[in-house]
Structure formats: C-alpha cells, structure tokens
Protein backbone atom coordinates (compact mmCIF):
# COMPACT_ATOMS: atom_id res chain seq x y z
CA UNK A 1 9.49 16.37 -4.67
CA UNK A 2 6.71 18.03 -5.62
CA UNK A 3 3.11 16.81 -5.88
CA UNK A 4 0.52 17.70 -8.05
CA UNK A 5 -1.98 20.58 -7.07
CA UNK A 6 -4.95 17.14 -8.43
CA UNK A 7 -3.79 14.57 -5.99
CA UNK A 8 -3.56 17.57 -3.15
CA UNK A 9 -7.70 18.11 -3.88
CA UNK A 10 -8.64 14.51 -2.65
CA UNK A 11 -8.26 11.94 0.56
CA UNK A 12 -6.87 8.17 0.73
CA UNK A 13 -10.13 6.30 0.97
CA UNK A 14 -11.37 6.38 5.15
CA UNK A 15 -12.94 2.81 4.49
CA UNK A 16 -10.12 1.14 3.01
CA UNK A 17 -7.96 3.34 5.80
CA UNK A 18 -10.18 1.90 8.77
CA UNK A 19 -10.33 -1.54 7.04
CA UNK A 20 -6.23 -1.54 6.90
CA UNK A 21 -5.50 -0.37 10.71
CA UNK A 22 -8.10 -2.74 11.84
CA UNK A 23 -6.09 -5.67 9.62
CA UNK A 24 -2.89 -4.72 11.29
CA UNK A 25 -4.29 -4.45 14.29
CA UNK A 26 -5.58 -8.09 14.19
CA UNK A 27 -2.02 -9.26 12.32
CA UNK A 28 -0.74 -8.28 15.40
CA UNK A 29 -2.83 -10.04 17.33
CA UNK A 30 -5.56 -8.51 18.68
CA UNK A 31 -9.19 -9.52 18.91
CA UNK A 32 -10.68 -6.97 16.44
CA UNK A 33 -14.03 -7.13 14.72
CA UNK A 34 -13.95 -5.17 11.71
CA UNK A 35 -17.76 -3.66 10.36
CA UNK A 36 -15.81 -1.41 7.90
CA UNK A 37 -15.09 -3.28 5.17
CA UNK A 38 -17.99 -3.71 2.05
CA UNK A 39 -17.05 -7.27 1.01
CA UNK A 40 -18.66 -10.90 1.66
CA UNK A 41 -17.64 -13.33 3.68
CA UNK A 42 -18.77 -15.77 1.41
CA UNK A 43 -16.63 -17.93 -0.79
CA UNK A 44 -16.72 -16.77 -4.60
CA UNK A 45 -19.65 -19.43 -5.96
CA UNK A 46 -17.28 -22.95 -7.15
CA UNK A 47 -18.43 -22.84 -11.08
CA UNK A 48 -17.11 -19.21 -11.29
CA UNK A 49 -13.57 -20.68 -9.70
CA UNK A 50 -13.44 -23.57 -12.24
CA UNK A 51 -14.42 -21.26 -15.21
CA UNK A 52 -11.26 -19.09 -13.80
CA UNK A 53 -9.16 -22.46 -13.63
CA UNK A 54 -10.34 -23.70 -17.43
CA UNK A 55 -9.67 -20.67 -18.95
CA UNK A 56 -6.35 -20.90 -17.38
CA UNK A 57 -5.65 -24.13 -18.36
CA UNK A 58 -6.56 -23.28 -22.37
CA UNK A 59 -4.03 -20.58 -22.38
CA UNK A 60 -6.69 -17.35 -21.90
CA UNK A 61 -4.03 -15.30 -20.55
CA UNK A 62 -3.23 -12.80 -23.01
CA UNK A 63 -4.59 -9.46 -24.28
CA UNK A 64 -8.03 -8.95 -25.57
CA UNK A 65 -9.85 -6.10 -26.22
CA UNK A 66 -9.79 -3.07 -23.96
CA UNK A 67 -13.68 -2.72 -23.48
CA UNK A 68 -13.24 -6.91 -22.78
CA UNK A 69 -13.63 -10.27 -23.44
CA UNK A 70 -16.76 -9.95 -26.10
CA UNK A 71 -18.23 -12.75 -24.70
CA UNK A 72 -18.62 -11.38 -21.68
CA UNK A 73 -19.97 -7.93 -23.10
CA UNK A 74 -22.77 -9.99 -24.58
CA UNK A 75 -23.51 -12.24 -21.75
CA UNK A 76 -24.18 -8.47 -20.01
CA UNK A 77 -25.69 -7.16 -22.76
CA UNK A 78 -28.12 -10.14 -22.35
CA UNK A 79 -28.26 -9.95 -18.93
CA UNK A 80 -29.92 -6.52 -19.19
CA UNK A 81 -32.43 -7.28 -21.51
CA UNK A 82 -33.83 -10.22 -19.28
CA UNK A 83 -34.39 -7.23 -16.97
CA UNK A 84 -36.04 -6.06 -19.75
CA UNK A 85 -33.51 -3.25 -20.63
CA UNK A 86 -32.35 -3.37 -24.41
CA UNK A 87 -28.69 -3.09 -24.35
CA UNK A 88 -26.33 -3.56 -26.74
CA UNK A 89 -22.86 -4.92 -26.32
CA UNK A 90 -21.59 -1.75 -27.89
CA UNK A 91 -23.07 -0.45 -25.01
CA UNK A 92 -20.68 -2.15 -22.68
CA UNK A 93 -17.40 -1.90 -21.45
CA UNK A 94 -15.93 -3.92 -18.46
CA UNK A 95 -13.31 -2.33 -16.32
CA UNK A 96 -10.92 -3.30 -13.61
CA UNK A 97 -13.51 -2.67 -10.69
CA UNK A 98 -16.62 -1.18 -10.55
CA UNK A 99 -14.65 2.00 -9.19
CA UNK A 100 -12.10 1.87 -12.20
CA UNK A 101 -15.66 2.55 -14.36
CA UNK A 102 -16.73 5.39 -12.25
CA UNK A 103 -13.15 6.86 -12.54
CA UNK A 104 -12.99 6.55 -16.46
CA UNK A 105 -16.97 7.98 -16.97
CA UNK A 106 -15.88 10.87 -14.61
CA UNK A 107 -12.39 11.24 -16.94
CA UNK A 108 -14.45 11.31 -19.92
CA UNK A 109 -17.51 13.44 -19.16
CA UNK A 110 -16.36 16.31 -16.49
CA UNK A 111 -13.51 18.80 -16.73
CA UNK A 112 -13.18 22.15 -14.88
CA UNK A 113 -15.57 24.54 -14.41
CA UNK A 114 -18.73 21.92 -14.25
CA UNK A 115 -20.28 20.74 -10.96
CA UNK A 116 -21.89 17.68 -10.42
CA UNK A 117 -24.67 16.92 -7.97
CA UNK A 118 -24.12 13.93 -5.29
CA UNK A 119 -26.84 13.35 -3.11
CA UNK A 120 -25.38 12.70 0.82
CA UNK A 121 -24.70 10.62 2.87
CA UNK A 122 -22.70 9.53 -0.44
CA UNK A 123 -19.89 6.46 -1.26
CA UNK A 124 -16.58 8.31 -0.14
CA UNK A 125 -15.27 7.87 -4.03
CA UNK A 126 -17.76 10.23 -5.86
CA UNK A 127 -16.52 14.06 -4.83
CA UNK A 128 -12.86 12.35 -4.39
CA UNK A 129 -13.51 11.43 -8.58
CA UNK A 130 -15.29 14.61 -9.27
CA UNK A 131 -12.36 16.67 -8.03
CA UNK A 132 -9.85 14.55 -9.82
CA UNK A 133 -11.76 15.68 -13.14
CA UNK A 134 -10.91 19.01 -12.35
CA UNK A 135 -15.02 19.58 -11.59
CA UNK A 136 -16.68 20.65 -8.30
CA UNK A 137 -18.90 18.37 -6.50
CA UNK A 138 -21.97 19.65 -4.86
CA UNK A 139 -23.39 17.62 -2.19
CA UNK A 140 -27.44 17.81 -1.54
CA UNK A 141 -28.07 16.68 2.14
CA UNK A 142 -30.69 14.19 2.82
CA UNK A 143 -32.11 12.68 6.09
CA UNK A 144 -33.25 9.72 7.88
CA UNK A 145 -37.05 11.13 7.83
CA UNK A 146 -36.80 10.66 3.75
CA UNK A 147 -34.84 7.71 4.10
CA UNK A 148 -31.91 9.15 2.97
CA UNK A 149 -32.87 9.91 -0.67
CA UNK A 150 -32.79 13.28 -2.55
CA UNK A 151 -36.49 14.38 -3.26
CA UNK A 152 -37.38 16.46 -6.71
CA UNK A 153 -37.92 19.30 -5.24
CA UNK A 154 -34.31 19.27 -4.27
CA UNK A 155 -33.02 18.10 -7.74
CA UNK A 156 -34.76 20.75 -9.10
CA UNK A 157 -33.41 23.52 -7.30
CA UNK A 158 -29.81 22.45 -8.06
CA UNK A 159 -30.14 21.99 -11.88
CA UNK A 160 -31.28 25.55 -12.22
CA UNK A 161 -27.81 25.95 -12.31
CA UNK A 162 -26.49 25.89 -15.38
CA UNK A 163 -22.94 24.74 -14.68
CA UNK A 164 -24.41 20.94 -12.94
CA UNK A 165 -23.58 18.36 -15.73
CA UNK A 166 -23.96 15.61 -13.94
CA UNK A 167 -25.87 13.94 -11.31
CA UNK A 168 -25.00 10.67 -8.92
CA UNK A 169 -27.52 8.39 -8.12
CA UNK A 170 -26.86 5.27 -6.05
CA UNK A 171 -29.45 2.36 -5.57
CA UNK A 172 -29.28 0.64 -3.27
CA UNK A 173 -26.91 2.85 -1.48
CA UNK A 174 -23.63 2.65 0.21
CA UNK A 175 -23.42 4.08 3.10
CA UNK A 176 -27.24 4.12 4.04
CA UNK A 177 -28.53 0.80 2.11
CA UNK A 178 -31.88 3.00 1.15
CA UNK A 179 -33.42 2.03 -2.58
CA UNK A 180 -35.43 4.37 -4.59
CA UNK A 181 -38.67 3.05 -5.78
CA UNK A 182 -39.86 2.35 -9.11
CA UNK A 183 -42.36 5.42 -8.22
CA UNK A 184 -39.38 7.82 -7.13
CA UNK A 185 -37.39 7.03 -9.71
CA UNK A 186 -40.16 7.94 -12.26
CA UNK A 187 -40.61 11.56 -10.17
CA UNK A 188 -36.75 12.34 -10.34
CA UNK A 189 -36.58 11.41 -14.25
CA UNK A 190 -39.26 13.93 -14.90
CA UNK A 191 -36.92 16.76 -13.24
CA UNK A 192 -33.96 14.90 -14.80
CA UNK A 193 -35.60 15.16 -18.36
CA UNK A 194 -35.71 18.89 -17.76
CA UNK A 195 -32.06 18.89 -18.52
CA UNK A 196 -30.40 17.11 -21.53
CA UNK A 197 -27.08 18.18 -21.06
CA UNK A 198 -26.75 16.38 -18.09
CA UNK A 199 -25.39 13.01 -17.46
CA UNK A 200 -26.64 11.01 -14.90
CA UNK A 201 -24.37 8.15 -13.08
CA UNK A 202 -26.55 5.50 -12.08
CA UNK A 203 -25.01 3.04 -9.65
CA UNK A 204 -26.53 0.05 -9.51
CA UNK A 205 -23.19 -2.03 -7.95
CA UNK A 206 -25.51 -3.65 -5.37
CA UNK A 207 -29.09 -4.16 -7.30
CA UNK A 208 -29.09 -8.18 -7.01
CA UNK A 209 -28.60 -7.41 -2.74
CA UNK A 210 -32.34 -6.03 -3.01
CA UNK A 211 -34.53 -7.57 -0.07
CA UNK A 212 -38.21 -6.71 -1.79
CA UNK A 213 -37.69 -8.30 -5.51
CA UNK A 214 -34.84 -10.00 -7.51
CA UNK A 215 -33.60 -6.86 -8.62
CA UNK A 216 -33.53 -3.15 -7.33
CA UNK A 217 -35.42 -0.93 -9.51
CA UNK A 218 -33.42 0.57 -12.91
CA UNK A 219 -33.63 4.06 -14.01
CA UNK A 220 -33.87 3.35 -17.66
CA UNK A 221 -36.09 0.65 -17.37
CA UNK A 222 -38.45 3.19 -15.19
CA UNK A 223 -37.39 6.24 -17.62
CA UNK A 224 -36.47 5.03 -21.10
CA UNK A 225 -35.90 8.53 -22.52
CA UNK A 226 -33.32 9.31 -20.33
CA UNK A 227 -30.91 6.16 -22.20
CA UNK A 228 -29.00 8.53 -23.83
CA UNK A 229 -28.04 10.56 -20.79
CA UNK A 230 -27.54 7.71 -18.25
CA UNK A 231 -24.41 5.54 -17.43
CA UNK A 232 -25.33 2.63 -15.52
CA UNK A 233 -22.83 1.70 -12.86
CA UNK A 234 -22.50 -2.12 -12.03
CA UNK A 235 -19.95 -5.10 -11.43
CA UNK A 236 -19.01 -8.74 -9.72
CA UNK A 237 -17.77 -8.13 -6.75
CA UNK A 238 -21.09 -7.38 -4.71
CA UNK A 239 -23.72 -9.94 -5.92
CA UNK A 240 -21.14 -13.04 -6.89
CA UNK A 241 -18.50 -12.20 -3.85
CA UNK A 242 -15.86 -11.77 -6.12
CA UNK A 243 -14.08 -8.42 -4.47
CA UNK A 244 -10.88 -9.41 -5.30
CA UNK A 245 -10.86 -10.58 -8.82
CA UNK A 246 -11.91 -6.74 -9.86
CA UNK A 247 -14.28 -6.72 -12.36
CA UNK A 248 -16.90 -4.32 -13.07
CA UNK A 249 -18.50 -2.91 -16.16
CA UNK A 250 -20.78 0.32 -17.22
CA UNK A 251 -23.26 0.40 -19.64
CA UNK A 252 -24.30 3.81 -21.37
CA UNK A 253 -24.41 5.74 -25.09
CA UNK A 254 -21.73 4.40 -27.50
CA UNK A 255 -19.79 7.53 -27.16
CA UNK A 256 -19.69 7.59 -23.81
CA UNK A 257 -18.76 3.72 -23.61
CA UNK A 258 -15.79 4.45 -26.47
CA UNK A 259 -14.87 7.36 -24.59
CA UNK A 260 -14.14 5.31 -21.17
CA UNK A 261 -12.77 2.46 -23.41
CA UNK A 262 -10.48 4.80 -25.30
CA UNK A 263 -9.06 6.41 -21.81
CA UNK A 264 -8.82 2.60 -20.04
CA UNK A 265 -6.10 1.80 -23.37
CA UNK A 266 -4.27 3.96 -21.93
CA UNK A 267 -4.31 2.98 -18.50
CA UNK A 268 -4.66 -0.65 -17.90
CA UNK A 269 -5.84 -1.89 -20.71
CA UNK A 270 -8.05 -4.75 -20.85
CA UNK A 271 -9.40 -6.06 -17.33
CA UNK A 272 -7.87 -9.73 -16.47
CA UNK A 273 -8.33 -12.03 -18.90
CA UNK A 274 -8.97 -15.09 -17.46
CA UNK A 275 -11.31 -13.40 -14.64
CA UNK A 276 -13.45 -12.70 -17.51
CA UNK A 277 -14.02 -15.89 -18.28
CA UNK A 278 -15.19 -16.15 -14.02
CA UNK A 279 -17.47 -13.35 -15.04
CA UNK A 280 -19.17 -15.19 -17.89
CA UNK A 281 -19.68 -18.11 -15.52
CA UNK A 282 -21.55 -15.73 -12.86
CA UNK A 283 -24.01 -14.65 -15.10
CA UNK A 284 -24.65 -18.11 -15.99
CA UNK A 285 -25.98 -19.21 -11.98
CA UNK A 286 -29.08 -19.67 -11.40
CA UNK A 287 -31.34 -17.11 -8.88
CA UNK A 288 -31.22 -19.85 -6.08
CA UNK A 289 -27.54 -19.27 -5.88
CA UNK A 290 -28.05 -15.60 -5.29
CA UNK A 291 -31.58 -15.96 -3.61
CA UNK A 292 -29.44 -17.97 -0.73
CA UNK A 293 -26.81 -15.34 0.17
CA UNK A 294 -29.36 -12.50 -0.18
CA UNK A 295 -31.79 -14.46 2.36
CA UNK A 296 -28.42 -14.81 4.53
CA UNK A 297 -27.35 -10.86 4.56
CA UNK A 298 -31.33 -10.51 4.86
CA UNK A 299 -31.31 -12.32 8.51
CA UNK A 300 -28.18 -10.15 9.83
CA UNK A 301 -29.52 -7.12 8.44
CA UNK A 302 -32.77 -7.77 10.84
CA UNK A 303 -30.16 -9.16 13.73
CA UNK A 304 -28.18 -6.15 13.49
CA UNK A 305 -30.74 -3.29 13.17
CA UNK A 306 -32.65 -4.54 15.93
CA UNK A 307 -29.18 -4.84 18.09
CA UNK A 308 -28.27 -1.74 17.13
CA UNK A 309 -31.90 -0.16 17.97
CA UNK A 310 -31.23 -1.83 21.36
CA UNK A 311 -28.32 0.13 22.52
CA UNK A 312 -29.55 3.53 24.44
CA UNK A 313 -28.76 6.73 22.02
CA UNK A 314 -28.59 4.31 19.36
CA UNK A 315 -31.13 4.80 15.85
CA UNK A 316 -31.14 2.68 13.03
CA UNK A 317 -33.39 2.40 9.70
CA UNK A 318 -33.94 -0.65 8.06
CA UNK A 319 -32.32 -0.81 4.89
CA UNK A 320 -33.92 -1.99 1.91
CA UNK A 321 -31.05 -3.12 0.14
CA UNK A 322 -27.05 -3.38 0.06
CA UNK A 323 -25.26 -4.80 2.88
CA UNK A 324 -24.77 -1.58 5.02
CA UNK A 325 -26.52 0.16 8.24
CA UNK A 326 -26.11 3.43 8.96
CA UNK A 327 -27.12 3.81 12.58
CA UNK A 328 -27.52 7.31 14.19
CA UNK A 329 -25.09 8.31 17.03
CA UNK A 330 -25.52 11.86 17.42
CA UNK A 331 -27.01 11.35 20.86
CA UNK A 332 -23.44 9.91 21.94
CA UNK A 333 -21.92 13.04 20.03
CA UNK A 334 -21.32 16.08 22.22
CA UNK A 335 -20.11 16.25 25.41
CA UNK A 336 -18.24 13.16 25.44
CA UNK A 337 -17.07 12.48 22.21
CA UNK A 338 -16.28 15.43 19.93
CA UNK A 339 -17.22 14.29 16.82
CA UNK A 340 -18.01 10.69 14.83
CA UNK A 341 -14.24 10.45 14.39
CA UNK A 342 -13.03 10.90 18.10
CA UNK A 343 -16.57 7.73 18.82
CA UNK A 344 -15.04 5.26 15.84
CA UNK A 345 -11.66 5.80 17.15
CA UNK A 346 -12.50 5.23 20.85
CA UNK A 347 -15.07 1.90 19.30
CA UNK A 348 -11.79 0.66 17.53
CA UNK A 349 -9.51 1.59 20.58
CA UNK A 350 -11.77 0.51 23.56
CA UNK A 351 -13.93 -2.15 21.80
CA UNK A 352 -11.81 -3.17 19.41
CA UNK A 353 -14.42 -2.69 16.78
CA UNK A 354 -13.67 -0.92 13.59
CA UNK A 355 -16.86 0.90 11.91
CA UNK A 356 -16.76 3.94 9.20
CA UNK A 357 -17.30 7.51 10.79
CA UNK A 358 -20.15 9.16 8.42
CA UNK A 359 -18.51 12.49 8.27
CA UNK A 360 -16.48 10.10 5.21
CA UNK A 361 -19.89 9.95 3.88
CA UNK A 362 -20.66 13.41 4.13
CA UNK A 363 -23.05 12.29 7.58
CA UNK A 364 -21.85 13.14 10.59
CA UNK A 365 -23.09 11.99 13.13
CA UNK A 366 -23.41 8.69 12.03
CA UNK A 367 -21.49 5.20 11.51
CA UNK A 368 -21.33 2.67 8.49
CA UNK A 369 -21.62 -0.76 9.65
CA UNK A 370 -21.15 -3.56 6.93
CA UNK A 371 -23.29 -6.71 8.29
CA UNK A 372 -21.16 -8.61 5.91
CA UNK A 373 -20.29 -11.04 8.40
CA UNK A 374 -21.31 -13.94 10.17
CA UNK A 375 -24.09 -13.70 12.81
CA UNK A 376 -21.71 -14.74 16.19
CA UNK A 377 -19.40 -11.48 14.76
CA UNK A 378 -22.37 -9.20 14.95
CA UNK A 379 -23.93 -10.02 17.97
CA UNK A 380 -20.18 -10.13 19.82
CA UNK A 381 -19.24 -6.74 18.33
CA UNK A 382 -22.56 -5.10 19.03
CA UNK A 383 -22.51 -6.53 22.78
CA UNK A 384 -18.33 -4.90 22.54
CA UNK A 385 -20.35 -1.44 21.25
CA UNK A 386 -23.08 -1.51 24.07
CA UNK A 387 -20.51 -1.99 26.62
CA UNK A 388 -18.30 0.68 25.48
CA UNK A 389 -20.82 3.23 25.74
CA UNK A 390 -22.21 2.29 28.36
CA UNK A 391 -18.96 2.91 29.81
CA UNK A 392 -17.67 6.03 28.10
C-alpha cells in the first residue's frame, strides 16, 4: 500500500518515542527513570476533577460547538484581559490539545511554496507541522551564550525573504526552558512590524511555569500592533497538570480563529465536552494553587541544574521558565560516543535513564531533561548519569 509523499516528509515524535520504550521497558520490569516525558507528576487539582464529575452527572456529554463550550471561551477570554490583554471570545477557539491548535493554525495559514522561520533548539512538532502544510521550515540556530533565543539581527536577516510567512516563537521554551523578556520581546516586534504579511505563532503553553513573575511575558501585551498578525498558543495540560484530558485553545484575529474552527469540524469536532467543564473550573483556582507547584518544579529545577553542573563534561543554564533543562554534552560527544543519539541510547541502556537527544530539537549535542519529577528520582537518575560516564 502506498503512502502519501506528506506523511513520508515528517518523523513519529522522538519524545513520545523515548517516553514509550522507556514505559515498556519499565512494564517489563526494569528500574528505569524516565526524564523524557513533559508532563507533571502532580495530581490534576480536586475542584477541576469534581467539575469533570458534575458535568457528567447533568448529562454534559453531547456535542457543542466546534470552537467549544462558550463558557469556557469566555472564562479565557477573561482570563486574558486580567493579564491585561483585551480578547474577545470570538477570538478563541479550544482544541483537542495544545498541539491539535498548532496543527489547525499551520492548516489554515501555510501551504506550499512559503517558509516559516523556527528559531532552534525548537519543540520537535513545529518543522514536523510546517512540512505537513506543504511549507518549508527554516530553522535559525541559537546558542547557550544568548540563552538560546533568536536576536533581531537574526530575524531580520531572514524576513528579507519574501517567501517567510510565518514566524515561531516559544516562551518559555521547550526544549531549553529560556523566556524572552518584556525588553526582547519589544526589540523583535519592531523587526516583526517590518512585515505585515507575516503571522507570528506565539506559544505561550507554559507561561504560568514562569519562576520571575506570575506570568511569562506576552507578545501582544508588549506589542499591541502586532494583534492582528499574532496567534497565541496556550492550553491545560502544563499549568493545571491536566496532560491527559487534552485541552488547549489559541487565541488570534477572527479569521484566523474561524479558519482553525472551520478545519477542526471537520476533524474532531468539538474538544470533550465534559473536560470543558474541568477547564472552566481551572481558571477559576486561585494563584496559591499554582504558586505551590511552580515553587515545587522551582526547587528541582535548582537540584537538578546544580547536579547536572556537577558531573565532569557536563553544562547546564538555568532556565527561567518551563519544566525542562537542556544540559550540554558535547564534551562526552566524540571519541566515545558518536553522536547525542548513540549517549541517550547508551544513558537508557547502561543507566537505565531515558532523556531526549537534542539533535530532535535541532541541538545536537545536547539532552532534554524534564525535572517533572519528584526530587529522590532526580538525584537517583543523575547519580545513574554520573556513574555511567564516568564509566564509558
């Protein structure tokens, strides 16, 4: 049978690949500690469970509108403006997973022949979604020594060409955790306005997991006039641990919005029903709900970059937000391990600890570690990564 020439242009997803093996592995009994996976080990908060279970109970298990629940595009909608952001619920559409949002923006705004500009080290999904539009992503390589973030110059220099018409931007990031500044984002707006033809994806999946503030800084709120260019990228599953009941939502122009809307009714429709009512719930908690697991992930963020810092040939940054590190390994790289690959799978193999090569993430060199996990996990598994490499 043959396949299509589309799903030949693109990868299964390494995380979710790594994340799998090291879930068998540990089915079958072994002593695995998996890093690869971006999801809390927290419990989803109890009112969001019983607003599941009520809506349940009343019968909220049918159909509703394909952007969702309007409830729930309100309580977003609101959400936004006490963040000072004036959204309508128009403006909103909630999808089956923050990556089901990405997929239907990229659906509706790309098609072949355009290219669209993706800062590395990058989520694996964005080229993988690019290429399924039929468009051509073009990766712009940062580094550690500008905390992983693309500068203006560099923006600049790619939207001379006029076939970029789009640009990623993720804050806080996944794979590196690194947050643009109110002050950057303000500098890569004034390259960004240079360009109104250009849409700019704004993900913002993991702005409540910001370790300076409440709330990661937004491009909109720091460049209003770019509103009618942006999609904002956000969802549930980061900030209320709620992964599995895949939700997420995007916020943008009207057209845009109906646009995704108009391609998700023919796809899935309508996200769950009764989730939605979770969702509602979520937005309700208060900040010392959130405040508490964001102090939590702050602590093993400082236990594992200083671990990892430890190790000999080991370098890690301090991220400022997210629930990632992205250590450097390069010194390990070379004559005894070929490349990032050949040092996970030996990690996973010999140590029995799973982490994300960052060739995935269009890094190599490097290796994703979610600290999404309890302390006694990371200080075992980076003792298990010390000892391997030490041995090696």
């Amino acid at each position: 049978m043959k396949l299509s020439a589309r799903i030949n242009r693109v990868e299964p997803s390494p995380t979710l690949a790594i994340s799998a093996r090291a879930k068998k592995m540990v089915a079958n009994g072994i002593d695995v500690i998996s890093f690869s996976a971006g999801e809390p080990d927290f419990n989803t908060p109890g009112p969001i469970l019983e607003a599941a279970k009520q809506a349940l109970d009343e019968g909220k298990t049918k159909y509703v509108p394909t952007p969702g629940v309007p409830a729930l595009r309100a309580a977003i909608a609101q959400d936004y403006k006490k963040r000072g952001r004036t959204v309508d619920a128009s403006q909103v559409v909630v999808t089956v997973g923050g990556k089901q949002a990405l997929y239907n923006a990229t659906q509706a705004l790309f098609e072949e022949g355009d290219k669209v500009v993706i800062p590395a080290p990058y989520w694996v999904s964005y080229p993988a979604q690019v290429k399924l539009a039929g468009a051509e992503p073009v990766t712009v390589e940062t580094d550690a020594s500008a905390d992983f973030k693309v500068t203006p110059d560099q923006l600049a220099e790619q939207l001379k060409d006029p076939a970029v018409r789009g640009v990623v931007l993720c804050s806080p990031s996944n794979p590196t955790g690194a947050c643009y500044s109110a002050e950057e984002l303000r500098a890569l707006g004034e390259v960004l306005k240079t360009r109104d033809d250009v849409v700019i994806f704004f993900d913002a999946i993991y702005d409540r997991l910001y370790y300076s503030g409440d709330i990661a800084p937004d491009l909109v709120n720091e460049v209003p006039e770019l509103a009618e260019q942006t999609v904002t990228f956000n969802g549930f599953s980061k900030t209320y641990a709620m992964t599995g009941w895949r939700l997420g939502y995007a916020i943008g122009p009207v057209e845009i919005i109906s646009a995704m809307a108009k391609l998700q009714s023919q796809s899935t429709s309508n996200a769950t029903t009764f989730a939605q009512y979770g969702a509602i719930e979520a937005l309700k908690l208060s900040d010392g709900v959130l405040e508490e697991m964001r102090d939590i992930f702050k602590t093993r963020r400082d236990l594992i970059v200083d671990g990892l810092n430890a190790i000999d040939g080991v370098e890690c940054a301090t991220p400022a937000g997210a629930f990632y590190v992205f250590p450097d390994f390069s010194a390990h790289i070379g004559e005894r391990f070929a490349d990032d690959m050949a040092l996970a799978e030996y990690l996973l193999e010999t140590a029995k600890v799973a982490l994300v090569p960052g060739s995935a993430f269009g890094a190599p060199g490097f290796l994703r570690m979610s600290y999404a996990t309890g302390d006694a996990l990371i200080e075992e598994g980076l003792k298990r990564i010390r000892a391997a490499l030490a041995s090696a």
